[in-house]
C-alpha atoms as a PDB file:
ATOM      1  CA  UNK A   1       0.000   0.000   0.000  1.00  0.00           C
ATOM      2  CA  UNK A   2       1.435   3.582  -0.848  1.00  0.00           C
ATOM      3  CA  UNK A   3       2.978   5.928   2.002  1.00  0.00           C
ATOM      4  CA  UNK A   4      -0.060   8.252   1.543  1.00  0.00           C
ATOM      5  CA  UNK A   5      -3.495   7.493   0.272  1.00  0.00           C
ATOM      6  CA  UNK A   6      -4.951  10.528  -1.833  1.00  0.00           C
ATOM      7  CA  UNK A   7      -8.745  10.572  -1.014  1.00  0.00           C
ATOM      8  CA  UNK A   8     -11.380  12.807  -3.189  1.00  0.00           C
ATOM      9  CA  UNK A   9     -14.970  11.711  -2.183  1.00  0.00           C
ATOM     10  CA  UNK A  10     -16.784  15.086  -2.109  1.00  0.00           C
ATOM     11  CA  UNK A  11     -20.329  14.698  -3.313  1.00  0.00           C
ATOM     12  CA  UNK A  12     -23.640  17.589  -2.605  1.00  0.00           C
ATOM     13  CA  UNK A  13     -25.220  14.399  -0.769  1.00  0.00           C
ATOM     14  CA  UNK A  14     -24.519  13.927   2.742  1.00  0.00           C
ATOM     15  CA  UNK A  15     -24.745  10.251   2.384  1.00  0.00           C
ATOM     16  CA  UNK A  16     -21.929  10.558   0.055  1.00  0.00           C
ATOM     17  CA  UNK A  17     -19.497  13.117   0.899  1.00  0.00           C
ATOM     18  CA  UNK A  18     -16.735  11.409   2.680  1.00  0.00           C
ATOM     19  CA  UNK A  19     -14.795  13.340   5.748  1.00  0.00           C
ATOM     20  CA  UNK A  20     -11.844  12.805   7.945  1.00  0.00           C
ATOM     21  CA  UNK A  21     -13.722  11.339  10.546  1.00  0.00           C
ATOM     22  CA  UNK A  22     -15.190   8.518   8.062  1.00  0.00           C
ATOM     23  CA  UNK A  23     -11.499   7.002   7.831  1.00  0.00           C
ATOM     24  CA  UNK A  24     -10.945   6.469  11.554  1.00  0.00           C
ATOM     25  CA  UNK A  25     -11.111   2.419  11.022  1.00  0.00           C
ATOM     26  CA  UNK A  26      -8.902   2.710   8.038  1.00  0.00           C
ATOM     27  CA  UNK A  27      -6.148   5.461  10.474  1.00  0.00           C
ATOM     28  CA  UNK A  28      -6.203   2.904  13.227  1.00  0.00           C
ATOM     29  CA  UNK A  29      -5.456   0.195  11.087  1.00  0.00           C
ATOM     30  CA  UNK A  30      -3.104   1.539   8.831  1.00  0.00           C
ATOM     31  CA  UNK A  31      -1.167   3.766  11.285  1.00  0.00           C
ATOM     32  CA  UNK A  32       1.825   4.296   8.757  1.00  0.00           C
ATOM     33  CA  UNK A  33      -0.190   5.221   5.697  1.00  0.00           C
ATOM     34  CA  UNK A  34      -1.085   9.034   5.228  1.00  0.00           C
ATOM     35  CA  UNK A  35      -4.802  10.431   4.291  1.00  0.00           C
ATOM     36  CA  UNK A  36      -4.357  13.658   1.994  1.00  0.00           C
ATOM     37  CA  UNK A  37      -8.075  14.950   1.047  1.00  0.00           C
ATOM     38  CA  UNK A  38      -8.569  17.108  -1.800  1.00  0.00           C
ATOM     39  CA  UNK A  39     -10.846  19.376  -2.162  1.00  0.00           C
ATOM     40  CA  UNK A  40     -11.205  19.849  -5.584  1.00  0.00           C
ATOM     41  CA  UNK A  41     -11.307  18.119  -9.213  1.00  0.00           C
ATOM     42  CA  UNK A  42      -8.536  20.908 -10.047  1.00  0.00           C
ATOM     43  CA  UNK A  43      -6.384  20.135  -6.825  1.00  0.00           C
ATOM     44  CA  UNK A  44      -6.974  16.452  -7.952  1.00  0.00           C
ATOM     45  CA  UNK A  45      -5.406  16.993 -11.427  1.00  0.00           C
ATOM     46  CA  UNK A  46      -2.766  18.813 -10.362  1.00  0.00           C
ATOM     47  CA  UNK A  47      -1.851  16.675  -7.294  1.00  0.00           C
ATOM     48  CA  UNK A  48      -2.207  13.479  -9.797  1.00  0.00           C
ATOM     49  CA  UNK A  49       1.411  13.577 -11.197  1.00  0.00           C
ATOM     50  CA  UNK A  50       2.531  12.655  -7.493  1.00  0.00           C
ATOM     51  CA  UNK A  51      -0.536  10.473  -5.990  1.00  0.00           C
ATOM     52  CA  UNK A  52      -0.057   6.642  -6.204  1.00  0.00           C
ATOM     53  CA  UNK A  53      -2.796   5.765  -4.311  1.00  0.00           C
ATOM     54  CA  UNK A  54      -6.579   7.184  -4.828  1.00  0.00           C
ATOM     55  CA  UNK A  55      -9.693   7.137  -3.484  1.00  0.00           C
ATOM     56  CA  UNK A  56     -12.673   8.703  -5.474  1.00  0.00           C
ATOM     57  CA  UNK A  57     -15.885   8.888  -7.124  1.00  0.00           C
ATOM     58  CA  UNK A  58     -14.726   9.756 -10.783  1.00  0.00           C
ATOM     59  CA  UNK A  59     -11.891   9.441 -12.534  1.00  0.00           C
ATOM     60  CA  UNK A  60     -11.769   9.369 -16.390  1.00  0.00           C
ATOM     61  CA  UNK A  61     -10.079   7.727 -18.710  1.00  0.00           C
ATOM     62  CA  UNK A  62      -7.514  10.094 -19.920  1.00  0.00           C
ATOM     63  CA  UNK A  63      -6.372  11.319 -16.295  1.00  0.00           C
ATOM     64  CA  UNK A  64      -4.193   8.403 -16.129  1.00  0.00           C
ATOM     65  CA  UNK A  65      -2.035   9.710 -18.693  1.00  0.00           C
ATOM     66  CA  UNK A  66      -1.193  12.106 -16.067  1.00  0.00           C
ATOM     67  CA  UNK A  67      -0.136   9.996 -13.044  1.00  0.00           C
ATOM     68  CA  UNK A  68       2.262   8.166 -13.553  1.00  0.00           C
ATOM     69  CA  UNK A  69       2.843   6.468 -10.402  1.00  0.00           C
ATOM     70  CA  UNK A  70      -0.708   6.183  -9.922  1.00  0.00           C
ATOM     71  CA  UNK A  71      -1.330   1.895  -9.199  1.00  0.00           C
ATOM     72  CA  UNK A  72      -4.164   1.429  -7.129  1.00  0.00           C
ATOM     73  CA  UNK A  73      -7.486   3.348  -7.635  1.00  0.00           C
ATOM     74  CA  UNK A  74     -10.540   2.741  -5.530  1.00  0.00           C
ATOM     75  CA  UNK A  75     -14.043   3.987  -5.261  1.00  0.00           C
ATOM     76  CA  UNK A  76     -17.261   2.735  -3.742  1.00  0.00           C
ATOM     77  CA  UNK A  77     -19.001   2.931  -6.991  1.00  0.00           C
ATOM     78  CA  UNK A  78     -19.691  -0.647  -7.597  1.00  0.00           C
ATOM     79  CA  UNK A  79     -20.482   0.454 -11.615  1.00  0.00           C
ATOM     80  CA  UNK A  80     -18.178   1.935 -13.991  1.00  0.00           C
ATOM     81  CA  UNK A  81     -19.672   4.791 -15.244  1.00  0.00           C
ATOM     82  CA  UNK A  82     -17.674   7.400 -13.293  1.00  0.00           C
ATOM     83  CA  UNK A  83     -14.492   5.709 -12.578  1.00  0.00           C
ATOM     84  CA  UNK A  84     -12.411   4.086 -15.299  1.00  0.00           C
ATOM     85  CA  UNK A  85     -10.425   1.410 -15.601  1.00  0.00           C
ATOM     86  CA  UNK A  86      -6.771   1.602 -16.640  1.00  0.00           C
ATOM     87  CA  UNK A  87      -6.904  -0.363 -20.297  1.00  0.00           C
ATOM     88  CA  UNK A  88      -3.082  -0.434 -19.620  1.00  0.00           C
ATOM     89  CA  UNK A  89      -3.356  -2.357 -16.606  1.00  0.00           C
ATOM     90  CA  UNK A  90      -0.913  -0.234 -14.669  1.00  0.00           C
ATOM     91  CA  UNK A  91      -3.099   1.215 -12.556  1.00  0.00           C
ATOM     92  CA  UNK A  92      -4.675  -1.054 -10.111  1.00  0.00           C
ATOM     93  CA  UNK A  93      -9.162  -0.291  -9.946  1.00  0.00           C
ATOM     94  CA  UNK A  94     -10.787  -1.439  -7.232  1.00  0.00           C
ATOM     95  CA  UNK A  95     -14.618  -0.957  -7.228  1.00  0.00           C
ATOM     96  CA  UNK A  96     -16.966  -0.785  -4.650  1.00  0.00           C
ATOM     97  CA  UNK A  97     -18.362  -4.620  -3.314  1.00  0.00           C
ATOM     98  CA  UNK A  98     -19.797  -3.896  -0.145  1.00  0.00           C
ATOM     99  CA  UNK A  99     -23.402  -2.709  -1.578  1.00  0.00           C
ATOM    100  CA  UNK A 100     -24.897  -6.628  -1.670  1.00  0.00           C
ATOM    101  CA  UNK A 101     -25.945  -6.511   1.832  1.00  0.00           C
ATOM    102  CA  UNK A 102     -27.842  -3.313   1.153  1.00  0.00           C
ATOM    103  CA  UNK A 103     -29.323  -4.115  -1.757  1.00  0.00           C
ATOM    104  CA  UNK A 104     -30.215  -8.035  -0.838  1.00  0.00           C
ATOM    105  CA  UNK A 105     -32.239  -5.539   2.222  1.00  0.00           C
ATOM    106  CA  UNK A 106     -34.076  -3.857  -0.191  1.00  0.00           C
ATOM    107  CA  UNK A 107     -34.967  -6.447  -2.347  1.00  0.00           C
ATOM    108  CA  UNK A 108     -36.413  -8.524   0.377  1.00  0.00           C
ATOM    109  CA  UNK A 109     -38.240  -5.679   1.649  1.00  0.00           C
ATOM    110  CA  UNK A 110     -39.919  -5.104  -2.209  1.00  0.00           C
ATOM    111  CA  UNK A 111     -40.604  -9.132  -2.008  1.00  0.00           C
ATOM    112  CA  UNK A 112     -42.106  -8.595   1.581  1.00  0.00           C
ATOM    113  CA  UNK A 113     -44.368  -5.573   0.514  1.00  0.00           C
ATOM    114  CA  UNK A 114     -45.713  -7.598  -2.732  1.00  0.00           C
ATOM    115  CA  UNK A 115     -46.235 -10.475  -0.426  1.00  0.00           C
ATOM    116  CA  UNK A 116     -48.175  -9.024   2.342  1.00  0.00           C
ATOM    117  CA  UNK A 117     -50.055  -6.945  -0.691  1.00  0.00           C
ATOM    118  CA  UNK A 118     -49.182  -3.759   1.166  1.00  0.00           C
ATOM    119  CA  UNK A 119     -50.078  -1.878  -2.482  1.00  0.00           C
ATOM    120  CA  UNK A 120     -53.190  -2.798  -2.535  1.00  0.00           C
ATOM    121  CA  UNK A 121     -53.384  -1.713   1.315  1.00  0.00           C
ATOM    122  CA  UNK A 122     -52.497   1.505   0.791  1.00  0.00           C
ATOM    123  CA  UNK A 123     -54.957   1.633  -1.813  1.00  0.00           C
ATOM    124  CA  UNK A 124     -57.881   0.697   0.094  1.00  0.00           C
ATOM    125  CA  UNK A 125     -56.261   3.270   3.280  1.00  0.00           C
ATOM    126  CA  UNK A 126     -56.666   5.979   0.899  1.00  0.00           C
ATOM    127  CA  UNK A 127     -60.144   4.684  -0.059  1.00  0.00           C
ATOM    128  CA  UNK A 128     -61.046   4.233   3.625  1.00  0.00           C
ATOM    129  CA  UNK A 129     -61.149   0.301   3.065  1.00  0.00           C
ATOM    130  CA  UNK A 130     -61.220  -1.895   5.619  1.00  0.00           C
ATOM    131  CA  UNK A 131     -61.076  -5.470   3.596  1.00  0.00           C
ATOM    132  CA  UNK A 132     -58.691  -8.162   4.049  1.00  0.00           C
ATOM    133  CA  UNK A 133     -56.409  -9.960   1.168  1.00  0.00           C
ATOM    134  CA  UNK A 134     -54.669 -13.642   1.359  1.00  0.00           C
ATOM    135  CA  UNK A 135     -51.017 -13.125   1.808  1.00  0.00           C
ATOM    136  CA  UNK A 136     -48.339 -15.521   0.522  1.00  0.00           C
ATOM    137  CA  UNK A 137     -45.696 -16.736   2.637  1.00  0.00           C
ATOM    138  CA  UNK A 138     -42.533 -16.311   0.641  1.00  0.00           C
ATOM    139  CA  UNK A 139     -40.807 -19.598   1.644  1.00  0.00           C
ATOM    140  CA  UNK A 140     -43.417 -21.036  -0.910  1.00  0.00           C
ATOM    141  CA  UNK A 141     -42.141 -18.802  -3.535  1.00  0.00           C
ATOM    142  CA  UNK A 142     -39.858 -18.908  -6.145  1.00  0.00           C
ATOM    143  CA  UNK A 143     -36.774 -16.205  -7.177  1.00  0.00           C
ATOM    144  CA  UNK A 144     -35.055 -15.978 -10.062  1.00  0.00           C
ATOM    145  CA  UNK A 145     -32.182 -13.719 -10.260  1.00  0.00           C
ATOM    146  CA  UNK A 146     -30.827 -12.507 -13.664  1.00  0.00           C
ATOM    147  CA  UNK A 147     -26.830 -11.419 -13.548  1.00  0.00           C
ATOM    148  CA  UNK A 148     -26.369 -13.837 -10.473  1.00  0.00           C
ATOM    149  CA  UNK A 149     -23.171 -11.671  -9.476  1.00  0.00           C
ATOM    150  CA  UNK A 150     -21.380 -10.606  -6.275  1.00  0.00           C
ATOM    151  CA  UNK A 151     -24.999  -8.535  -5.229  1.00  0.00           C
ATOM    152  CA  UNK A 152     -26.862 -11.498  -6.800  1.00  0.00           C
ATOM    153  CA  UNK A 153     -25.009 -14.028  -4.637  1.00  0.00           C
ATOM    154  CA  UNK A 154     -25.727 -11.939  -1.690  1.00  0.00           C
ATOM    155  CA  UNK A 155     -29.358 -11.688  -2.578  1.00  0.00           C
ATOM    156  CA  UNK A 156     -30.031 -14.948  -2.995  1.00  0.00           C
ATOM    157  CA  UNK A 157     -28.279 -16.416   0.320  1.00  0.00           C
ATOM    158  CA  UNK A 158     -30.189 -13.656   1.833  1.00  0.00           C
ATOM    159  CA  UNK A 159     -33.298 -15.457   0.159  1.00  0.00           C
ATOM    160  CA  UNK A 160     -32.857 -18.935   0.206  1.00  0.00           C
ATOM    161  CA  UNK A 161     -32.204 -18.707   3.983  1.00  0.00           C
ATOM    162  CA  UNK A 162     -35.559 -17.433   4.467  1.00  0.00           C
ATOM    163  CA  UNK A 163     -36.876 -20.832   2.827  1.00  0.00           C
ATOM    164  CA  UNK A 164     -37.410 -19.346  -0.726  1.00  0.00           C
ATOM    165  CA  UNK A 165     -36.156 -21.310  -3.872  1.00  0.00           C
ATOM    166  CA  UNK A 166     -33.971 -19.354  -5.671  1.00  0.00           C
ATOM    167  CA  UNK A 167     -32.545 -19.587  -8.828  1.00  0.00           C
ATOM    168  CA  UNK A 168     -29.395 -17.692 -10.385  1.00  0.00           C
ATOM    169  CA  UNK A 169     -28.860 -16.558 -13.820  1.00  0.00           C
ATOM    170  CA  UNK A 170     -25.790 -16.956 -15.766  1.00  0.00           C
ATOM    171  CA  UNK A 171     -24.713 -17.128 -19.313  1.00  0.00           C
ATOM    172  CA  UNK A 172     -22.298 -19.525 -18.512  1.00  0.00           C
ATOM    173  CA  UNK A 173     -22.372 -21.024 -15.191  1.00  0.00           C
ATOM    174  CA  UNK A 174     -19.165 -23.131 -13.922  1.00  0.00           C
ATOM    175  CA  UNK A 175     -21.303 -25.493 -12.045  1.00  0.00           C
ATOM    176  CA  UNK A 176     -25.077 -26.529 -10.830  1.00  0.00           C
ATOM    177  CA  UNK A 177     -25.696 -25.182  -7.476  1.00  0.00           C
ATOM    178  CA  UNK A 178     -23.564 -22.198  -5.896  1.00  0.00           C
ATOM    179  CA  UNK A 179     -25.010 -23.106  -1.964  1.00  0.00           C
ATOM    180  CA  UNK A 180     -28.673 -23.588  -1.579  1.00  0.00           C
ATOM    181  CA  UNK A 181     -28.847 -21.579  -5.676  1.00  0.00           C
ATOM    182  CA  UNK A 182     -29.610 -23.637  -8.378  1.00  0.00           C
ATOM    183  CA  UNK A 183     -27.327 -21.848 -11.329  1.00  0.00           C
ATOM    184  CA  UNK A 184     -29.120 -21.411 -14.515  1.00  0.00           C
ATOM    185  CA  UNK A 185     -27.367 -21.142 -17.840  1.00  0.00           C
ATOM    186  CA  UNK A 186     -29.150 -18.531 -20.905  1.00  0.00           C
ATOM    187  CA  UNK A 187     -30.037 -21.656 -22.622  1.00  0.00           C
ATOM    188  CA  UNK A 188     -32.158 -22.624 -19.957  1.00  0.00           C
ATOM    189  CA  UNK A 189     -33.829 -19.125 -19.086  1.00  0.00           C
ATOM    190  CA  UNK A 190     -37.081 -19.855 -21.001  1.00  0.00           C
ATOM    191  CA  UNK A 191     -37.638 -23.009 -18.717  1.00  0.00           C
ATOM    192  CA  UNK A 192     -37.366 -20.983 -15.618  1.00  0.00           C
ATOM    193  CA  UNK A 193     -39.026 -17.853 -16.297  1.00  0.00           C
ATOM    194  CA  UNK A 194     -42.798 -18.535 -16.255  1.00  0.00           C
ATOM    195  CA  UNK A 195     -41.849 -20.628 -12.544  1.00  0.00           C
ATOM    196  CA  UNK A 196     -40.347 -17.749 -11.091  1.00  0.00           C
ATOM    197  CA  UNK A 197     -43.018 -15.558  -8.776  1.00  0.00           C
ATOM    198  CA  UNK A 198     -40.302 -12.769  -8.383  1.00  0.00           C
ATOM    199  CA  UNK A 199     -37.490 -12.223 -11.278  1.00  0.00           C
ATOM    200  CA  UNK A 200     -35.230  -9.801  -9.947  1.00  0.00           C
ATOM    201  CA  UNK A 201     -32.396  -8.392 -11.975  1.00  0.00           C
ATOM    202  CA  UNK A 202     -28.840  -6.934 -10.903  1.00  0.00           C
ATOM    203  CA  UNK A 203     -27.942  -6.820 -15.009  1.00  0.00           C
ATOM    204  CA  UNK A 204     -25.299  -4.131 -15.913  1.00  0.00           C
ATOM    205  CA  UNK A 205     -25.391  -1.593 -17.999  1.00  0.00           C
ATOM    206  CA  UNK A 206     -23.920  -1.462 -21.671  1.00  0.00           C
ATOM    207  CA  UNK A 207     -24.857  -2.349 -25.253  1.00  0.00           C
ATOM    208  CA  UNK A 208     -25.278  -6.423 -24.377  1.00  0.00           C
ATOM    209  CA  UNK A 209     -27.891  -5.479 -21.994  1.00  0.00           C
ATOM    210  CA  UNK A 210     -29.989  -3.194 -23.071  1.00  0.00           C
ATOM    211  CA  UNK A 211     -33.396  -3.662 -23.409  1.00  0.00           C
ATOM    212  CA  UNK A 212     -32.218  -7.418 -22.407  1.00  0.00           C
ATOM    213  CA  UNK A 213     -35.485  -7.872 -20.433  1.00  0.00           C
ATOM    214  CA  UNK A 214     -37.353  -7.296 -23.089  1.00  0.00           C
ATOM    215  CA  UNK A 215     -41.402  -7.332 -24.344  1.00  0.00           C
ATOM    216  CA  UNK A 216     -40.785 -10.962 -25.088  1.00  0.00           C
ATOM    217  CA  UNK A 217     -38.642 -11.206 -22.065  1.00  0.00           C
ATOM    218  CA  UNK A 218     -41.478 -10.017 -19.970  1.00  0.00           C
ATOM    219  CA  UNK A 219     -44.495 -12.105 -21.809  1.00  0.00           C
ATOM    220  CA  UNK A 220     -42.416 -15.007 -21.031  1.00  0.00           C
ATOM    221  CA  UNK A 221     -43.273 -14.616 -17.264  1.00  0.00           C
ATOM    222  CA  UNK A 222     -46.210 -15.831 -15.846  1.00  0.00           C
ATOM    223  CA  UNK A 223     -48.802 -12.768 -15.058  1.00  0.00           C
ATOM    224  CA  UNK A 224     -48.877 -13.614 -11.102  1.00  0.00           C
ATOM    225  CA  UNK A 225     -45.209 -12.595 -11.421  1.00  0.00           C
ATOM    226  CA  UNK A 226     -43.415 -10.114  -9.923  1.00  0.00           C
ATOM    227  CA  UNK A 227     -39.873  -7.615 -11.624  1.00  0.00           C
ATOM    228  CA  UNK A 228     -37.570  -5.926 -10.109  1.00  0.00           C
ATOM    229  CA  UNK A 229     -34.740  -3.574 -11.129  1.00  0.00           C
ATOM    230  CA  UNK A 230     -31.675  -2.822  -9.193  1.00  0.00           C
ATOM    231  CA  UNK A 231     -28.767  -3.337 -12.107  1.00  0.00           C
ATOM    232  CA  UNK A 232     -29.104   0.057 -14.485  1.00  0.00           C
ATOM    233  CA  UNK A 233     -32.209   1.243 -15.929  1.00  0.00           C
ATOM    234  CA  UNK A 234     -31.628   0.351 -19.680  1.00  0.00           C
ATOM    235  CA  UNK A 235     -31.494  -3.414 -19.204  1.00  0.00           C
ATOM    236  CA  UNK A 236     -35.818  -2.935 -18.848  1.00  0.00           C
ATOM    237  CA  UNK A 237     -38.168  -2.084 -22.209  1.00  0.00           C
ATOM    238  CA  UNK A 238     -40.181   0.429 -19.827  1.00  0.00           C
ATOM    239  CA  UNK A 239     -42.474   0.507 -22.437  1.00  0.00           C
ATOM    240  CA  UNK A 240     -43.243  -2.872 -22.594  1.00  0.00           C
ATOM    241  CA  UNK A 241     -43.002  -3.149 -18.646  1.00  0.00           C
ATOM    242  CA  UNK A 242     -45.661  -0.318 -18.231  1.00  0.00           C
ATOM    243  CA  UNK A 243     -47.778  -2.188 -21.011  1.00  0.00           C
ATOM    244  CA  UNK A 244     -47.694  -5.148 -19.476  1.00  0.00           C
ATOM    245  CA  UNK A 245     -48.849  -4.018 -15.672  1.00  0.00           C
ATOM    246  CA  UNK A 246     -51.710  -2.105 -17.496  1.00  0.00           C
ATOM    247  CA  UNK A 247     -52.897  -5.149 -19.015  1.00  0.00           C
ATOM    248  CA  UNK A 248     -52.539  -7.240 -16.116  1.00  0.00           C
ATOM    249  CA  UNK A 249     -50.276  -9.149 -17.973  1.00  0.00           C
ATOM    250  CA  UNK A 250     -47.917  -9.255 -14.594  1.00  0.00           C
ATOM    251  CA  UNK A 251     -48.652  -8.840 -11.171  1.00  0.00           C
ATOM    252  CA  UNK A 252     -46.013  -5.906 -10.325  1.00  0.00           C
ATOM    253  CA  UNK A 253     -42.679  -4.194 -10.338  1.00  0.00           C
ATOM    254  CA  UNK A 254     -40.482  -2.898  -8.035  1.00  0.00           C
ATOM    255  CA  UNK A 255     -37.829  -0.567  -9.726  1.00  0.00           C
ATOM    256  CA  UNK A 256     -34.875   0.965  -8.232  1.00  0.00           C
ATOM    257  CA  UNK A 257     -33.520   2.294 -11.465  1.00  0.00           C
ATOM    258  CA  UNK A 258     -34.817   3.629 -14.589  1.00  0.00           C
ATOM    259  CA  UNK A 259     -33.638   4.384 -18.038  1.00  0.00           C
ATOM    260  CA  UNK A 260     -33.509   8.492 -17.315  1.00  0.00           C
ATOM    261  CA  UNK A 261     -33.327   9.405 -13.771  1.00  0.00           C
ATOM    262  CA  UNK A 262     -35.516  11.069 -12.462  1.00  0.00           C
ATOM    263  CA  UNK A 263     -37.956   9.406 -14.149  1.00  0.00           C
ATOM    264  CA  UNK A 264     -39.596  11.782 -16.353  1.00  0.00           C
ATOM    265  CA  UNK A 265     -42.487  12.764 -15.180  1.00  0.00           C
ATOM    266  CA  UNK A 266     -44.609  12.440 -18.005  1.00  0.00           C
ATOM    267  CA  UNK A 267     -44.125   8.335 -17.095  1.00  0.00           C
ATOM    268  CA  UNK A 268     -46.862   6.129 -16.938  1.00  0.00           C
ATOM    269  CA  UNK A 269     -44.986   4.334 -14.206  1.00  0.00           C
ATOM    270  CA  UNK A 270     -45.704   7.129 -11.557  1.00  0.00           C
ATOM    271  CA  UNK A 271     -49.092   6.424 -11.571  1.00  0.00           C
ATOM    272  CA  UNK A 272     -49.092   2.428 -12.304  1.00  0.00           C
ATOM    273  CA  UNK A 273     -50.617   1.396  -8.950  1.00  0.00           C
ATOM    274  CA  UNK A 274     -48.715  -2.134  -8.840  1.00  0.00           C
ATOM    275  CA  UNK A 275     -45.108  -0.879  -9.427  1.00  0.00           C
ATOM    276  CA  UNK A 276     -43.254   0.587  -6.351  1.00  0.00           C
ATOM    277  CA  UNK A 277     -40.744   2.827  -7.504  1.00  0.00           C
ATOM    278  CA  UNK A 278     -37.171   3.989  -5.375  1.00  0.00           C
ATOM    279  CA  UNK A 279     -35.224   7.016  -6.862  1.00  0.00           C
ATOM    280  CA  UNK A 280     -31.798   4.997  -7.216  1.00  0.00           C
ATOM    281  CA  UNK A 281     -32.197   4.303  -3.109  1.00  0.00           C
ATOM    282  CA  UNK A 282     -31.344   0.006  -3.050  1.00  0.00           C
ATOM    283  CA  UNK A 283     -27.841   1.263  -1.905  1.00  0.00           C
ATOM    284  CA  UNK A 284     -28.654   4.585   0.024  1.00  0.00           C
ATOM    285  CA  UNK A 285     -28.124   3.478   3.809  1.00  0.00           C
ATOM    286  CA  UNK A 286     -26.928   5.388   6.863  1.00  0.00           C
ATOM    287  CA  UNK A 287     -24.663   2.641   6.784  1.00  0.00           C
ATOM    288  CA  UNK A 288     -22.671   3.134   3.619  1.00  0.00           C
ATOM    289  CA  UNK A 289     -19.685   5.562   4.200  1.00  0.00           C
ATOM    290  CA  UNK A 290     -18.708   3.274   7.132  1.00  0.00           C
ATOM    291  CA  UNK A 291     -19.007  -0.271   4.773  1.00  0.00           C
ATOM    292  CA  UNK A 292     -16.760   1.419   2.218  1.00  0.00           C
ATOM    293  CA  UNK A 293     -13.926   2.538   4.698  1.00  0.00           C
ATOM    294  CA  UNK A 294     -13.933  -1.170   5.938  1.00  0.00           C
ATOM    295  CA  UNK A 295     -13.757  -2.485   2.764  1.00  0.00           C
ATOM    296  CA  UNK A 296     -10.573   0.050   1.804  1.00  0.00           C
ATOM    297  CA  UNK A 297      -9.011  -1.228   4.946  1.00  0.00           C
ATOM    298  CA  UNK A 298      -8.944  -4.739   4.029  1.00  0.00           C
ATOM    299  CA  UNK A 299      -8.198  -4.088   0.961  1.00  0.00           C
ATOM    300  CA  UNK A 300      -5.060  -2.204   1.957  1.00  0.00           C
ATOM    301  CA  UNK A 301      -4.581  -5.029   4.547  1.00  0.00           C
ATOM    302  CA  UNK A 302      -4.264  -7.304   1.696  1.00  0.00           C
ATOM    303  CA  UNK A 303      -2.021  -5.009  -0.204  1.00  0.00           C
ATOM    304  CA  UNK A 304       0.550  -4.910   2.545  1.00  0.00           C
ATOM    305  CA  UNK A 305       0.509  -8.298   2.820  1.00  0.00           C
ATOM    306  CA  UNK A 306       1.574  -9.277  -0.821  1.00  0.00           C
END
């Protein structure tokens, strides 16, 4: 690990803006190792020619042109669409992998709500209902996960310990089973996805993905069925999606991401009374500064170690 770690974590949201007092884990554990915080995207360019150590939320591609000691380059981001990755494989990136716990939380809790029929509650409290509705307990239900990943993994232990079969998509998977998850291969996908009550996607973004769950994606689900988003908002037709909760053609959506955030708000989703909507919140715990800094600290444990 370097001498002195260059940190530059300043965001407008509280949640995100990273101070002094964040790194007191990492400072006790790495006693020898410096913390220099910048301040600002111009102090970070014109420190860069000396920093060989960095931790940020964006970095682009041609900055590493100008550090040339630069080798290790973290950030909590878990996606790469603000911090780049060093073609040249120099330069070290290590992204974020803390966020499964948080996101297997709020997936449950979207599973949970569908479940218990809590939309159709709130429907009927605004109506001045009082009328009960048969919930399902969700160790009798099925998951399937599509882009069974580090989150995915998380999601589904998180899952399948609460007695729910879960399944995880791959487009190649190594084996059968990864713990109590039964690994599904793409040439098997049309077998599983009119089983599934709750598909659930942690799909990245790019140009393989887009639109990857797709109108005939979506008609291949059974209508009791429930989607969810947490991966990036152009793996999802929303056009189909919206079409097919209008028609009744699936049972409801929970989505944590959407093609254009915020969600324009002309969308027909707003007002879709089955689809629960978060704006980009799966990850957005009091919790987070504090599972990044001990992630950097074991990751600079491991470092020294080497």
């Amino acid at each position: 690990m370097a001498e002195t770690l260059h940190i530059y974590l300043n965001s407008d949201d509280a949640k995100f803006n990273f101070s002094s007092s964040d790194f007191s884990e990492f400072a006790t554990a790495h006693p020898s190792t410096a913390l220099q915080f910048l301040k600002s995207e111009q102090e970070l360019l014109e420190t860069l020619p000396a920093i060989s150590a960095l931790d940020t939320w964006h970095f682009e591609k041609s900055w590493f042109a100008l550090g040339p000691k630069l080798r290790h380059l973290f950030t909590p981001a878990a996606g790469r669409e603000h911090v780049a990755r060093d073609e040249s494989e120099k330069v070290k990136t290590h992204y974020g992998t803390f966020h499964g716990t948080m996101m297997a939380q709020s997936a449950l809790t979207l599973i949970l709500q569908f479940s218990l029929k809590l939309p159709q509650y709130r429907s009927q409290q605004q109506n001045h209902t009082w009328q009960r509705i048969p919930a399902r307990l969700i160790r009798n239900q099925t998951a399937l996960i599509i882009g069974y990943g580090h989150i995915g993994k998380q999601t589904g232990a998180l899952l399948s310990g609460l007695g729910m079969t879960v399944w995880g998509h791959q487009r190649q998977p190594k084996g059968q089973m990864d713990g109590s998850v039964t690994l599904v291969p793409e040439s098997q996908l049309d077998h599983y996805l009119p089983l599934a009550d709750h598909v659930i996607s942690f799909l990245p973004g790019g140009d393989t993905t887009r639109h990857f769950i797709s109108e005939a994606f979506i008609k291949r689900m059974s209508p009791n069925a429930f989607l969810y988003n947490f991966g990036r908002g152009s793996t999802i037709d929303e056009d189909a999606l919206l079409a097919a909760l209008q028609q009744r053609n699936l049972a409801g959506a929970g989505l944590d991401v959407t093609e254009t955030e915020p969600l324009p708000s002309n969308s027909g989703l707003w007002d879709e009374p089955n689809a629960i909507l978060l704006p980009h919140a799966s990850s957005y715990f009091e919790e987070y500064r504090s599972l990044h800094v001990a992630e950097l600290t074991k990751l600079a444990t491991n470092l020294l170690n080497r």
